[in-house]
PDB file of N, CA and C in Angstrom:
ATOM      1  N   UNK A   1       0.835  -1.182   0.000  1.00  0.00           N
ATOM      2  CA  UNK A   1       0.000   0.000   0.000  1.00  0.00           C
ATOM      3  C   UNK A   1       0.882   1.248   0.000  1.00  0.00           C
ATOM      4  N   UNK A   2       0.531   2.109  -0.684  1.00  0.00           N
ATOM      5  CA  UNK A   2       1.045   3.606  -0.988  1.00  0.00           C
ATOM      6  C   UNK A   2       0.896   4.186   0.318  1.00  0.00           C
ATOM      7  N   UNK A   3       2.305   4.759   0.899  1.00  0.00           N
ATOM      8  CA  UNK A   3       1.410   5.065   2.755  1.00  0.00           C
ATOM      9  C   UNK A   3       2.642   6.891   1.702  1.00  0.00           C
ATOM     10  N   UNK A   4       1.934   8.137   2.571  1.00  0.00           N
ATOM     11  CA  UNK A   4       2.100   9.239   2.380  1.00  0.00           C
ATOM     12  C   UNK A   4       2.713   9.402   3.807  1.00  0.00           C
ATOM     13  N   UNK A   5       4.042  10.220   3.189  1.00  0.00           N
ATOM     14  CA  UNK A   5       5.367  10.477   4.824  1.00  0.00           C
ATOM     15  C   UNK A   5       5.148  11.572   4.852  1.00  0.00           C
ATOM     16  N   UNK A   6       5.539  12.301   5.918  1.00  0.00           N
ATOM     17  CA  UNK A   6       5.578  13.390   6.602  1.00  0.00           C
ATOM     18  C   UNK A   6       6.929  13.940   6.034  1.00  0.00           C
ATOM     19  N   UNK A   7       7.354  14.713   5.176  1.00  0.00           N
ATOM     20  CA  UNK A   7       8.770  15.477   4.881  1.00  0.00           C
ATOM     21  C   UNK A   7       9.740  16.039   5.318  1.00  0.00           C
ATOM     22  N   UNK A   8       8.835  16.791   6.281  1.00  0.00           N
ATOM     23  CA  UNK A   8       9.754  17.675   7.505  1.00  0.00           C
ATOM     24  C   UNK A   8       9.999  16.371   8.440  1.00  0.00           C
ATOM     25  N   UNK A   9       9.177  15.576   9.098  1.00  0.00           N
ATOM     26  CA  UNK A   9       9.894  14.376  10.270  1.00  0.00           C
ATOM     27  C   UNK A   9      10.509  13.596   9.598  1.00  0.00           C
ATOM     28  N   UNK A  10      10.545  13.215   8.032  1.00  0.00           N
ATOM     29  CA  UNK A  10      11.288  12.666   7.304  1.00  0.00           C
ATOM     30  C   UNK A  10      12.871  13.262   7.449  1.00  0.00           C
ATOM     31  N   UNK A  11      12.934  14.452   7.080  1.00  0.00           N
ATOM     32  CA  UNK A  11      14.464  15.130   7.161  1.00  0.00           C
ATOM     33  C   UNK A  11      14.718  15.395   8.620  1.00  0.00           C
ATOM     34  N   UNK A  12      13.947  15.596   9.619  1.00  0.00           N
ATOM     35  CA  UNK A  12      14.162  15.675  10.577  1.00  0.00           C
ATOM     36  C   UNK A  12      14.630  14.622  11.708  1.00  0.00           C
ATOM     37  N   UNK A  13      14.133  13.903  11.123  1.00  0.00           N
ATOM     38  CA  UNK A  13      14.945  11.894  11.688  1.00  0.00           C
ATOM     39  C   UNK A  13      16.517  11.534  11.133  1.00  0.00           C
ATOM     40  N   UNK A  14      16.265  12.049   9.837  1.00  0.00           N
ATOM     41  CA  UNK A  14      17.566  11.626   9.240  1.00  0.00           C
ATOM     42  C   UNK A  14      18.929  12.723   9.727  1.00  0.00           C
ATOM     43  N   UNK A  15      18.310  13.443  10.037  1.00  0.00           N
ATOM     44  CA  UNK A  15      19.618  14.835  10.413  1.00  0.00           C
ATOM     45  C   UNK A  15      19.772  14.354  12.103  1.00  0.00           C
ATOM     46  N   UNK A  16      18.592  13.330  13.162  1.00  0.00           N
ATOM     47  CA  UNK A  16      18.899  13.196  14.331  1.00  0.00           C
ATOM     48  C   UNK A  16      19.739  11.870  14.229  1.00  0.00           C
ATOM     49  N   UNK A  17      19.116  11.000  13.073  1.00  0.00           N
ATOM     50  CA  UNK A  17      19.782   9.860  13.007  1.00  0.00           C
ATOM     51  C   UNK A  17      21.262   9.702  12.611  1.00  0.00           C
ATOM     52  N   UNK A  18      21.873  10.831  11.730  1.00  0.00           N
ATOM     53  CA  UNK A  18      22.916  11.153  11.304  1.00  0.00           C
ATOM     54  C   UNK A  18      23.076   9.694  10.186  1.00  0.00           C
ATOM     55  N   UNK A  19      22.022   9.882   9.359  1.00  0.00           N
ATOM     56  CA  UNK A  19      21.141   9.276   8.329  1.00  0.00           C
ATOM     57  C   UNK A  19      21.014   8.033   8.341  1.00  0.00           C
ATOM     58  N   UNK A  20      21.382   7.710   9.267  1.00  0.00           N
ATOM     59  CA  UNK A  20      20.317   6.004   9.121  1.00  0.00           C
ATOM     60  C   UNK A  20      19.191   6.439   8.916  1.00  0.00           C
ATOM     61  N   UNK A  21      17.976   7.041   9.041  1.00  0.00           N
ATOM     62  CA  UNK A  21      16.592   7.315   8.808  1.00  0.00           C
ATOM     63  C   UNK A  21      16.752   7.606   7.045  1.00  0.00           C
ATOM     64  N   UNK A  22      17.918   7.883   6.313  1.00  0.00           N
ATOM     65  CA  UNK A  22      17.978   8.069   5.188  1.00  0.00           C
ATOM     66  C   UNK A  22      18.140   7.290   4.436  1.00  0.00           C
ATOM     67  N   UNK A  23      18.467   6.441   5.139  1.00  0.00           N
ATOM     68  CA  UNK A  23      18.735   5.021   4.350  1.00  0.00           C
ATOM     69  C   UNK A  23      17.267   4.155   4.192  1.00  0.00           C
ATOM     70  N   UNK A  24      16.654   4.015   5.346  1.00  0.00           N
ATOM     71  CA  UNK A  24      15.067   3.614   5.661  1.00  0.00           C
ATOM     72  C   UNK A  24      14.216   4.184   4.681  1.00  0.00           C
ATOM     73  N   UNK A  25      14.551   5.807   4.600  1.00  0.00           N
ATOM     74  CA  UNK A  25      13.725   6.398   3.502  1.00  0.00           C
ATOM     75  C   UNK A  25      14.176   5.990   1.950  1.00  0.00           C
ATOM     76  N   UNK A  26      15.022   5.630   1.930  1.00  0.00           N
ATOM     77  CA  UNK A  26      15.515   5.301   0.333  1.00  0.00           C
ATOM     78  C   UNK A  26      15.078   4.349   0.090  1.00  0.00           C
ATOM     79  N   UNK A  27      15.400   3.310   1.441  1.00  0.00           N
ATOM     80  CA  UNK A  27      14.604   1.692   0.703  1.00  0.00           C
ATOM     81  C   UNK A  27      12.618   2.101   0.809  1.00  0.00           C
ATOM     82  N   UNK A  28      12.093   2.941   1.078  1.00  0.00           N
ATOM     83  CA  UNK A  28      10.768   3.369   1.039  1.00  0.00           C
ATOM     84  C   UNK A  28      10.554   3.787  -0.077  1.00  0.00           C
ATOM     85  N   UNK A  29      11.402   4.786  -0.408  1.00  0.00           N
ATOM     86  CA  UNK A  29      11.315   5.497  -1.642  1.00  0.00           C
ATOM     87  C   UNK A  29      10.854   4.357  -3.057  1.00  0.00           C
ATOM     88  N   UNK A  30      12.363   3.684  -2.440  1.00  0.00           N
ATOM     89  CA  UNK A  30      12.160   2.621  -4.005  1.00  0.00           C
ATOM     90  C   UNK A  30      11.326   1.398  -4.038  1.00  0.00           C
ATOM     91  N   UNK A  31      10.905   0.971  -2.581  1.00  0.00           N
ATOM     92  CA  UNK A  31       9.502   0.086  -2.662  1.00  0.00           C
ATOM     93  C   UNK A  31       8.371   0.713  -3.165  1.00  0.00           C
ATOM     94  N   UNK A  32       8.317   1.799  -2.983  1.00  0.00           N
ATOM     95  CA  UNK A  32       6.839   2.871  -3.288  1.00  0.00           C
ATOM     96  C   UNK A  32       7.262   2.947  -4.613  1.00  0.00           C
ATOM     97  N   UNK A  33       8.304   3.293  -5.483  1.00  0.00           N
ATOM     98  CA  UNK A  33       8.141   3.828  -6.458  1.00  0.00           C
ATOM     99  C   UNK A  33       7.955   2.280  -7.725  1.00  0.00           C
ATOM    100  N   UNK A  34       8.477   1.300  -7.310  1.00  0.00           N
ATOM    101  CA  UNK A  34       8.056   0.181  -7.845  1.00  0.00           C
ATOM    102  C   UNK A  34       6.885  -0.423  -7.970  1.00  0.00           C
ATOM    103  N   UNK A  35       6.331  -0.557  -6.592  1.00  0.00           N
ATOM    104  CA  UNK A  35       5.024  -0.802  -6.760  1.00  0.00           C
ATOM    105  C   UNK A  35       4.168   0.268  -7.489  1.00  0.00           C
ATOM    106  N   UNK A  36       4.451   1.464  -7.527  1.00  0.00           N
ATOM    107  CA  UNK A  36       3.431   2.040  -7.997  1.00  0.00           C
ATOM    108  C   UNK A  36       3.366   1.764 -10.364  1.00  0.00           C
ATOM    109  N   UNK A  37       4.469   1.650 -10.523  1.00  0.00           N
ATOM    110  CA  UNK A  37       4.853   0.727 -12.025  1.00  0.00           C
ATOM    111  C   UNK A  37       4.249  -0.189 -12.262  1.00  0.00           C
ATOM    112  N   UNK A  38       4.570  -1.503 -10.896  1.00  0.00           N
ATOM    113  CA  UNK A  38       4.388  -2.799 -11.026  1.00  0.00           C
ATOM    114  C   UNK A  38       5.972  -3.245 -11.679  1.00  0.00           C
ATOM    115  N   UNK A  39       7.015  -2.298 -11.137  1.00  0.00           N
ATOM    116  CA  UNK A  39       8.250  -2.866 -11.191  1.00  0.00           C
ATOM    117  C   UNK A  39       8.846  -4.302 -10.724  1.00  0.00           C
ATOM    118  N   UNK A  40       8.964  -5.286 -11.320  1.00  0.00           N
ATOM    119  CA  UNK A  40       9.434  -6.793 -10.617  1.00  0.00           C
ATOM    120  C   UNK A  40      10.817  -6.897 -11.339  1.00  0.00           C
ATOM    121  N   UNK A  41      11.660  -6.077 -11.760  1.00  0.00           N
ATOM    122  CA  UNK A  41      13.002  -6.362 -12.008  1.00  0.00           C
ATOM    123  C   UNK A  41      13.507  -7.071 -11.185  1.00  0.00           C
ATOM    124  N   UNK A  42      15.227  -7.209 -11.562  1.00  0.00           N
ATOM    125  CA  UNK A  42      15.912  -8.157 -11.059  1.00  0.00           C
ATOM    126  C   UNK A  42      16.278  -7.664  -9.541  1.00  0.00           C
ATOM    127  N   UNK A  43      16.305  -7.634  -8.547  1.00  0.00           N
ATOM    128  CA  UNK A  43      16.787  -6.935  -7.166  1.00  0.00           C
ATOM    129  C   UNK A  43      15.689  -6.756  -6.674  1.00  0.00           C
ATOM    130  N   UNK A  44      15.814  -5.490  -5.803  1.00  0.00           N
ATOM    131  CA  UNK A  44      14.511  -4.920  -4.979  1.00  0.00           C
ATOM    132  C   UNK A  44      14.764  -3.806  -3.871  1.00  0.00           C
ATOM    133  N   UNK A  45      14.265  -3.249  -3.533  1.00  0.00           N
ATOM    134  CA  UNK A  45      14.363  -1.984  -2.236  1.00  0.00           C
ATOM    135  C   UNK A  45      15.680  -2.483  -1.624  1.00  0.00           C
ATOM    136  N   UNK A  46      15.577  -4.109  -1.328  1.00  0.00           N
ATOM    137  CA  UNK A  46      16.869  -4.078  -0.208  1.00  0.00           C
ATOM    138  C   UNK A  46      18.186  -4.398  -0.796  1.00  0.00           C
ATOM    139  N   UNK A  47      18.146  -4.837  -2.059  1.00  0.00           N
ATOM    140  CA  UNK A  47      19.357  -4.986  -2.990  1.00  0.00           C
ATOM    141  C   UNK A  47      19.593  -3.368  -3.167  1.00  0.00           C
ATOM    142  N   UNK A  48      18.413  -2.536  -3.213  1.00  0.00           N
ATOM    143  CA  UNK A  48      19.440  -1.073  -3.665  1.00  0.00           C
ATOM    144  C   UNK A  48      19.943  -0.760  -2.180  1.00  0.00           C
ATOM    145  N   UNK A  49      19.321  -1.071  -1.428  1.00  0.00           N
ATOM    146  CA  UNK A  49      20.263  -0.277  -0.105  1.00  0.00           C
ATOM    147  C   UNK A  49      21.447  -0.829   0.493  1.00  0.00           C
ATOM    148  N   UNK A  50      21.670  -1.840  -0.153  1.00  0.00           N
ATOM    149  CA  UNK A  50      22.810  -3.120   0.260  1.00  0.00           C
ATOM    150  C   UNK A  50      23.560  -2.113  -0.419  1.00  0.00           C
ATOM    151  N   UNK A  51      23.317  -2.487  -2.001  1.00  0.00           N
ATOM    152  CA  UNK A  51      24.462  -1.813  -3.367  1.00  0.00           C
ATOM    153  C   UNK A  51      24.665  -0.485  -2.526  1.00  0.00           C
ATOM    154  N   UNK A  52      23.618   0.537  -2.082  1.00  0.00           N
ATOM    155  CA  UNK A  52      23.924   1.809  -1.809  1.00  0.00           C
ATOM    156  C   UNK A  52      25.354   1.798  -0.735  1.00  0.00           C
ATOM    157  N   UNK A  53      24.636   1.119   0.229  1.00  0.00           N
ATOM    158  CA  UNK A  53      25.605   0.611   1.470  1.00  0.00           C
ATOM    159  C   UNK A  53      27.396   0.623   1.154  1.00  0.00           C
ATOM    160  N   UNK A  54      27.262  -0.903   0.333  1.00  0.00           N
ATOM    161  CA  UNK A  54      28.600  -1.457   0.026  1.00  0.00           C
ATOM    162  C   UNK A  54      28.932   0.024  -0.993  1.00  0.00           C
ATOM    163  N   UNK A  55      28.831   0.727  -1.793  1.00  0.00           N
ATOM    164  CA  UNK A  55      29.404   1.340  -2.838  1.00  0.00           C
ATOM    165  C   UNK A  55      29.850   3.090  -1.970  1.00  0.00           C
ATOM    166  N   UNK A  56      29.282   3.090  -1.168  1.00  0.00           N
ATOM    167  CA  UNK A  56      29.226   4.308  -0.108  1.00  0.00           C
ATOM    168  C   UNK A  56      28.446   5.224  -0.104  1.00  0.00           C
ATOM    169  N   UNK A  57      27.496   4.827  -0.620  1.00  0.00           N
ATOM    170  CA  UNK A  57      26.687   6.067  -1.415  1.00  0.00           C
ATOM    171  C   UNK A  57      26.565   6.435  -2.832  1.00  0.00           C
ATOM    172  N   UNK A  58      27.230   5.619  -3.942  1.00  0.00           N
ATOM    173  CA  UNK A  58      27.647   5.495  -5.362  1.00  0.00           C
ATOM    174  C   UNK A  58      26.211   5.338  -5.914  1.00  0.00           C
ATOM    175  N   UNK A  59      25.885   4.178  -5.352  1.00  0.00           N
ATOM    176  CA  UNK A  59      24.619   3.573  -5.750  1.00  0.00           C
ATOM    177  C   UNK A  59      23.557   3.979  -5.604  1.00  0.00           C
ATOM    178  N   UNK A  60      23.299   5.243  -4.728  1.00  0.00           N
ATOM    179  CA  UNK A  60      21.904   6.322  -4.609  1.00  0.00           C
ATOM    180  C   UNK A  60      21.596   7.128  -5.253  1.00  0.00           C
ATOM    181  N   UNK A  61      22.515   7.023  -6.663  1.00  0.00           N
ATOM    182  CA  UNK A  61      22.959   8.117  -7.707  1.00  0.00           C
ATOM    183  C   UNK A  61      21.595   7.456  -8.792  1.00  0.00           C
ATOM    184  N   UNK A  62      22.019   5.835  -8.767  1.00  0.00           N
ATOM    185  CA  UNK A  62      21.228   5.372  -9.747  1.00  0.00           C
ATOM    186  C   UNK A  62      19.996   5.099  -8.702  1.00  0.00           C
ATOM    187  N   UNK A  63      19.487   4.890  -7.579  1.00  0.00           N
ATOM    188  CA  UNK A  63      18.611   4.827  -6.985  1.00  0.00           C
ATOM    189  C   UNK A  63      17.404   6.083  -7.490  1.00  0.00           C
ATOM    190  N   UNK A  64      18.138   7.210  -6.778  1.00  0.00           N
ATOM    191  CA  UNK A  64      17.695   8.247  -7.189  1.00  0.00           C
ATOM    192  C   UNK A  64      16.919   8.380  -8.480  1.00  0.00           C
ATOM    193  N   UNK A  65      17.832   8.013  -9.264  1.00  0.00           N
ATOM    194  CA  UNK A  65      17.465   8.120 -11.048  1.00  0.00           C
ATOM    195  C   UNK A  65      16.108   7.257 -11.340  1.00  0.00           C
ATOM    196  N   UNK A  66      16.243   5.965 -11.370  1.00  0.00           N
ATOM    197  CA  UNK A  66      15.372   5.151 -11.274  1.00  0.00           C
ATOM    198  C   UNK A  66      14.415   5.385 -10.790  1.00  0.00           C
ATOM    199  N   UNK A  67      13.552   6.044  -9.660  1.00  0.00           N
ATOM    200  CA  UNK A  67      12.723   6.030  -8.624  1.00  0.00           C
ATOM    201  C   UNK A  67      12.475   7.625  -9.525  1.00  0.00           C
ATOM    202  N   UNK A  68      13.056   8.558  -9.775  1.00  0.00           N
ATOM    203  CA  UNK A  68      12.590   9.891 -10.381  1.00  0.00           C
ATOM    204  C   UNK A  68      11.386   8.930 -11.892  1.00  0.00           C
ATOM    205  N   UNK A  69      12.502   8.259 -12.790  1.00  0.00           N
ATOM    206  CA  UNK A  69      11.795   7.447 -13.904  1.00  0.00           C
ATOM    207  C   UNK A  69      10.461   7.008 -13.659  1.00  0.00           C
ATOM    208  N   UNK A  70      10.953   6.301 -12.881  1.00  0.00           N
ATOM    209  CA  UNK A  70       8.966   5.708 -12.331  1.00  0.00           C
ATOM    210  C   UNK A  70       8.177   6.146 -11.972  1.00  0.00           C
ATOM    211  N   UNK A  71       8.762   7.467 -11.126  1.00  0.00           N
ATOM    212  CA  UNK A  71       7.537   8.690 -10.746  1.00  0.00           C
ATOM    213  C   UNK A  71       6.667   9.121 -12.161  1.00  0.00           C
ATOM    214  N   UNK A  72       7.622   9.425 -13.084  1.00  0.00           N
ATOM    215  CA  UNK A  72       7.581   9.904 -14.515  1.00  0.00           C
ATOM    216  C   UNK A  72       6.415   9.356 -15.178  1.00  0.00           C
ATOM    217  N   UNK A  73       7.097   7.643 -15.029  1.00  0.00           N
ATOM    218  CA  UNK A  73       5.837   6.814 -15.529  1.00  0.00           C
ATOM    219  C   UNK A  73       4.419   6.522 -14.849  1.00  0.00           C
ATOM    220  N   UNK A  74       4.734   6.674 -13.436  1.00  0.00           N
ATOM    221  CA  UNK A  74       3.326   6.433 -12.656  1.00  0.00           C
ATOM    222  C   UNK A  74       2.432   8.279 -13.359  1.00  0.00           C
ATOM    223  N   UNK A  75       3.003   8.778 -13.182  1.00  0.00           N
ATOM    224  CA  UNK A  75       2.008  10.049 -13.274  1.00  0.00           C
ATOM    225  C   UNK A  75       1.801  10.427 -14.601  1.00  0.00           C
ATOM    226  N   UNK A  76       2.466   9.565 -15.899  1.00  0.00           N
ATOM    227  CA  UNK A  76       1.801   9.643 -17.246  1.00  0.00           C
ATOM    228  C   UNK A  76       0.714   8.629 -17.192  1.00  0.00           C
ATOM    229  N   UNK A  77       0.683   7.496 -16.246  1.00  0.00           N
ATOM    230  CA  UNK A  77      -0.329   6.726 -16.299  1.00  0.00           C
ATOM    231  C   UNK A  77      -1.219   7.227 -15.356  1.00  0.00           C
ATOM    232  N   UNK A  78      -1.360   7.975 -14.754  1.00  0.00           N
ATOM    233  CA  UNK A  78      -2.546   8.568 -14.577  1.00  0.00           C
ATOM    234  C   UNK A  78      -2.517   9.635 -15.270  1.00  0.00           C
ATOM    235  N   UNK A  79      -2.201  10.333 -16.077  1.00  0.00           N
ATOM    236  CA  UNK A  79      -3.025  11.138 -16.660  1.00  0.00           C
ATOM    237  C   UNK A  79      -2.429  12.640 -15.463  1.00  0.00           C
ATOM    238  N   UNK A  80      -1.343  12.537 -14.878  1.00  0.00           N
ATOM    239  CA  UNK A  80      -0.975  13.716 -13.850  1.00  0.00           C
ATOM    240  C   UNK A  80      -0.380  14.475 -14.726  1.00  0.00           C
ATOM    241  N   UNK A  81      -0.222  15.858 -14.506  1.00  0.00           N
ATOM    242  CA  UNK A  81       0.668  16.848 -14.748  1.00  0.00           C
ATOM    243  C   UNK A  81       2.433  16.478 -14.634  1.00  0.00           C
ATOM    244  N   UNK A  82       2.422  16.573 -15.497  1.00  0.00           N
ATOM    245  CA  UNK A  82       4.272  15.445 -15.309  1.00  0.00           C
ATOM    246  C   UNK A  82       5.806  16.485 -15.649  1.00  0.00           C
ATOM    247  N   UNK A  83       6.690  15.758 -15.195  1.00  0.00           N
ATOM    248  CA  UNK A  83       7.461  16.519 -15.903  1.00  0.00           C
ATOM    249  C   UNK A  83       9.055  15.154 -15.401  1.00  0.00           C
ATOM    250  N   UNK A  84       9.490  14.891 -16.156  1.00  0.00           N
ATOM    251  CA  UNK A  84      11.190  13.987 -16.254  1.00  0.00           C
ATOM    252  C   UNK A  84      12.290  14.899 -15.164  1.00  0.00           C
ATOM    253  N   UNK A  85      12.240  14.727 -14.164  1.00  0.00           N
ATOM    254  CA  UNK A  85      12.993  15.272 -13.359  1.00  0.00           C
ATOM    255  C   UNK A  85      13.984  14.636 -12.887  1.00  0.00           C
ATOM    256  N   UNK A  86      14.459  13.335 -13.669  1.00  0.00           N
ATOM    257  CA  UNK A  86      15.800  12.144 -13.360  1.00  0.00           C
ATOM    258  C   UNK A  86      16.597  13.063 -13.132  1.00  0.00           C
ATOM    259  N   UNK A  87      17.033  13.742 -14.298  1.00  0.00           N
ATOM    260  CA  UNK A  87      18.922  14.066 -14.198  1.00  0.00           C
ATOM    261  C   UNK A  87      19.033  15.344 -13.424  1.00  0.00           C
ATOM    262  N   UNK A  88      17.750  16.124 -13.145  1.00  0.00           N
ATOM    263  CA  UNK A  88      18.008  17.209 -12.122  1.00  0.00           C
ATOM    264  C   UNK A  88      17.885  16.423 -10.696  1.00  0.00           C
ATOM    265  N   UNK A  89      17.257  15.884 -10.473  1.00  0.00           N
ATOM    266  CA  UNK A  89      16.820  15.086  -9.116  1.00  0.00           C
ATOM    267  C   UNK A  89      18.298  14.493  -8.720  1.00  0.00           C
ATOM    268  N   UNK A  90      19.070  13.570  -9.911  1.00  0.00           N
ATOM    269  CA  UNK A  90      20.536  12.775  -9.546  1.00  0.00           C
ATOM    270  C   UNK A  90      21.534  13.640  -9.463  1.00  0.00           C
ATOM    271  N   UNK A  91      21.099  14.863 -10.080  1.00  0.00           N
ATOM    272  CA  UNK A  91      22.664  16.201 -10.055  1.00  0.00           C
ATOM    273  C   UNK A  91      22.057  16.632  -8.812  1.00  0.00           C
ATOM    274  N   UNK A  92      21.428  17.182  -8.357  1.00  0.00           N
ATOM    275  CA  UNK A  92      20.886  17.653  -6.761  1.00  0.00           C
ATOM    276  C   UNK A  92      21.267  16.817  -6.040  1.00  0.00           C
ATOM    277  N   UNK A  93      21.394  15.475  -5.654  1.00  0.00           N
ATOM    278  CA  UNK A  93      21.727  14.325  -4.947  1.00  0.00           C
ATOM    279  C   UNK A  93      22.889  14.157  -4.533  1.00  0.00           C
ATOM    280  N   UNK A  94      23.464  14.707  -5.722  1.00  0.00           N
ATOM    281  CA  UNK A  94      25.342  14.955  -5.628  1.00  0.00           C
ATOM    282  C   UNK A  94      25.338  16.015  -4.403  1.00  0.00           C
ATOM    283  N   UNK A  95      24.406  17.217  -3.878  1.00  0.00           N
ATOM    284  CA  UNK A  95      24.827  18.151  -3.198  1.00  0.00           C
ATOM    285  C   UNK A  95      24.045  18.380  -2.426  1.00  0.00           C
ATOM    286  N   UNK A  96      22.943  17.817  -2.213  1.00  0.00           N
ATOM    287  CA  UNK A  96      22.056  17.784  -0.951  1.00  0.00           C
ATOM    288  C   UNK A  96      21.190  16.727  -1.261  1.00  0.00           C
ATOM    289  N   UNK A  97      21.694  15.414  -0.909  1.00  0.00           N
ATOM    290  CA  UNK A  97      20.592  14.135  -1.048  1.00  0.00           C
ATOM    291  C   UNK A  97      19.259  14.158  -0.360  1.00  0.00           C
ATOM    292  N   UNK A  98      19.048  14.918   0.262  1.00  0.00           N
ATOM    293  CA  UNK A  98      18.221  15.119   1.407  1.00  0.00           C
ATOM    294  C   UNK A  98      16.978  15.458   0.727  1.00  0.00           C
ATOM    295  N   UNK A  99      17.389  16.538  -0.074  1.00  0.00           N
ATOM    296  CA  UNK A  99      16.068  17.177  -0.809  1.00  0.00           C
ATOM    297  C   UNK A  99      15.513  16.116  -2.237  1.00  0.00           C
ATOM    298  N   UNK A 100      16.729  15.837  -2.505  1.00  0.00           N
ATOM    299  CA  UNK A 100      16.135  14.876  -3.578  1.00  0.00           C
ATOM    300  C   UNK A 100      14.623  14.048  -3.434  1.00  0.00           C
ATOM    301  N   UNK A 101      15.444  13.065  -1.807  1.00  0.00           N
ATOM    302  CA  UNK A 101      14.428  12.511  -1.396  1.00  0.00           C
ATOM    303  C   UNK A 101      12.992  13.384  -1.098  1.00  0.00           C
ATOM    304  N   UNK A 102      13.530  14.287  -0.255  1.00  0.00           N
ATOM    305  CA  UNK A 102      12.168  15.193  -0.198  1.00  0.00           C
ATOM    306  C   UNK A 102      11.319  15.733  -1.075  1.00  0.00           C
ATOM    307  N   UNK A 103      11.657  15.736  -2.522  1.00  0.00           N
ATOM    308  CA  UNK A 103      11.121  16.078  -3.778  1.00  0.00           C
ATOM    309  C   UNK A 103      10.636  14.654  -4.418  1.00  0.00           C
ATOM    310  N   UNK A 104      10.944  13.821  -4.049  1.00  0.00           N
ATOM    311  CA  UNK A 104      10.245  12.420  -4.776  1.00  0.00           C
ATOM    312  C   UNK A 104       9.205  12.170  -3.671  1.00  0.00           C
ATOM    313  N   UNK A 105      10.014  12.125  -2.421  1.00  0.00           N
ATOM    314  CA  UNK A 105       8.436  12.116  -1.327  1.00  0.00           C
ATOM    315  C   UNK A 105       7.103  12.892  -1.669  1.00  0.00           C
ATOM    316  N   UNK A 106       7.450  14.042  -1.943  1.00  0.00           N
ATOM    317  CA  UNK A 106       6.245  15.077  -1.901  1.00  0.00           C
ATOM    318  C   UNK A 106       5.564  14.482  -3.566  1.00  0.00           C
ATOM    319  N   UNK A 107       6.310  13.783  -4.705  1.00  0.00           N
ATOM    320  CA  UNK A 107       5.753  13.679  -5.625  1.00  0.00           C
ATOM    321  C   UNK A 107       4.436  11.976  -5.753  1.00  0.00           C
ATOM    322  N   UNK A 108       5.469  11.040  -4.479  1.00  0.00           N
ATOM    323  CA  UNK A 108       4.634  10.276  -4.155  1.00  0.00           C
ATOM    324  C   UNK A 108       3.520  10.222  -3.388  1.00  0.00           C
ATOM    325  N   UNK A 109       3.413  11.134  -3.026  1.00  0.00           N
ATOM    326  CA  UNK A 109       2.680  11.650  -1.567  1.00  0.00           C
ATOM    327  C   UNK A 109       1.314  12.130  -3.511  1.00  0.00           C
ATOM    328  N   UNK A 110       1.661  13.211  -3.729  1.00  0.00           N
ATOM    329  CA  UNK A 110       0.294  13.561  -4.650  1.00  0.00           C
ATOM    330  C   UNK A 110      -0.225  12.821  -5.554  1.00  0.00           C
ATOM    331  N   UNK A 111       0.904  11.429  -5.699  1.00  0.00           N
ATOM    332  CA  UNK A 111      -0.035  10.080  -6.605  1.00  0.00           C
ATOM    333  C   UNK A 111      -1.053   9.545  -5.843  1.00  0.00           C
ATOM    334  N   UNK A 112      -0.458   9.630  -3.903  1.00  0.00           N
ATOM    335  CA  UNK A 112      -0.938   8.420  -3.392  1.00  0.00           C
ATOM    336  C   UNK A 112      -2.478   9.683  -2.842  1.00  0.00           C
ATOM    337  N   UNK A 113      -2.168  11.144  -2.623  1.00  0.00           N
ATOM    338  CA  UNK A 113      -3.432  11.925  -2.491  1.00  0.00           C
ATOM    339  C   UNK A 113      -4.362  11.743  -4.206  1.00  0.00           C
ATOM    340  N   UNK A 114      -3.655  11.263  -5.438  1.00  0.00           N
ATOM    341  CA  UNK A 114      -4.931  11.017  -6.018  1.00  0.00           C
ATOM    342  C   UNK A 114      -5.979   9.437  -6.218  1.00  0.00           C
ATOM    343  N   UNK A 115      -4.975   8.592  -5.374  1.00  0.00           N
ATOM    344  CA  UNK A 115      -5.890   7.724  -4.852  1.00  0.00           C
ATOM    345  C   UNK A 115      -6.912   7.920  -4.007  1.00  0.00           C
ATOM    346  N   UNK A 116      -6.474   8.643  -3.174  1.00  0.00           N
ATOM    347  CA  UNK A 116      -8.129   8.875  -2.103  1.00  0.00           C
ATOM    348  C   UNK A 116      -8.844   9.838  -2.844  1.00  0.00           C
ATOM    349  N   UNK A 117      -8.880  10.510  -3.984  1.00  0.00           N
ATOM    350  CA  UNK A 117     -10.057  11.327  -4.329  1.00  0.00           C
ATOM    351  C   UNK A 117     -11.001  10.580  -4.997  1.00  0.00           C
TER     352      UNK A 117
END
């Protein structure tokens, strides 16, 4: 199920956690953004946070990317106001990962507010 996070206690966990809470949110990010596709590729939420893990952070580059893509595609399949925000979302990531996430949150958050209408 599509569950809608809170943004501010989102960044606000991860800045107390000194980002373990960022890591939690990434593997969220990319379970939400799969299911909402019907993504069944090869891996899954916890293979990207492993890869993220082991690579040091290398691997949140393509996390990032991926999870922007599918936003892309979930909101041409509904019929949302869209726009391809991969390669700005993965160049932002390079310099404040924080917001990235917070900009895909807030974009999953208005798929999962046009389920309840």
């Amino acid at each position: 199920m599509l569950q809608k996070r809170n943004i501010g206690l989102a960044i606000l966990f991860s800045l107390i956690t000194c980002g373990i809470y960022a890591l939690y949110w990434m593997y969220q990010i990319s379970a939400d953004t799969r299911m909402l596709v019907g993504n069944s590729d090869s891996g899954g939420p916890g293979t990207d946070l492993l890869l993220d893990i082991v690579t040091c952070g290398i691997f949140g580059f393509f996390v990032v990317y991926q999870s922007a893509k599918r936003i892309h595609q979930a909101e041409q399949d509904r019929e949302m106001r869209t726009s391809d925000d991969a390669l700005m979302l993965t160049i932002l990531y390079a310099f404040a990962g924080i917001i990235s996430f917070a900009i895909i949150q807030s974009k999953i958050n208005a798929i999962a507010n046009s389920y309840n209408v």
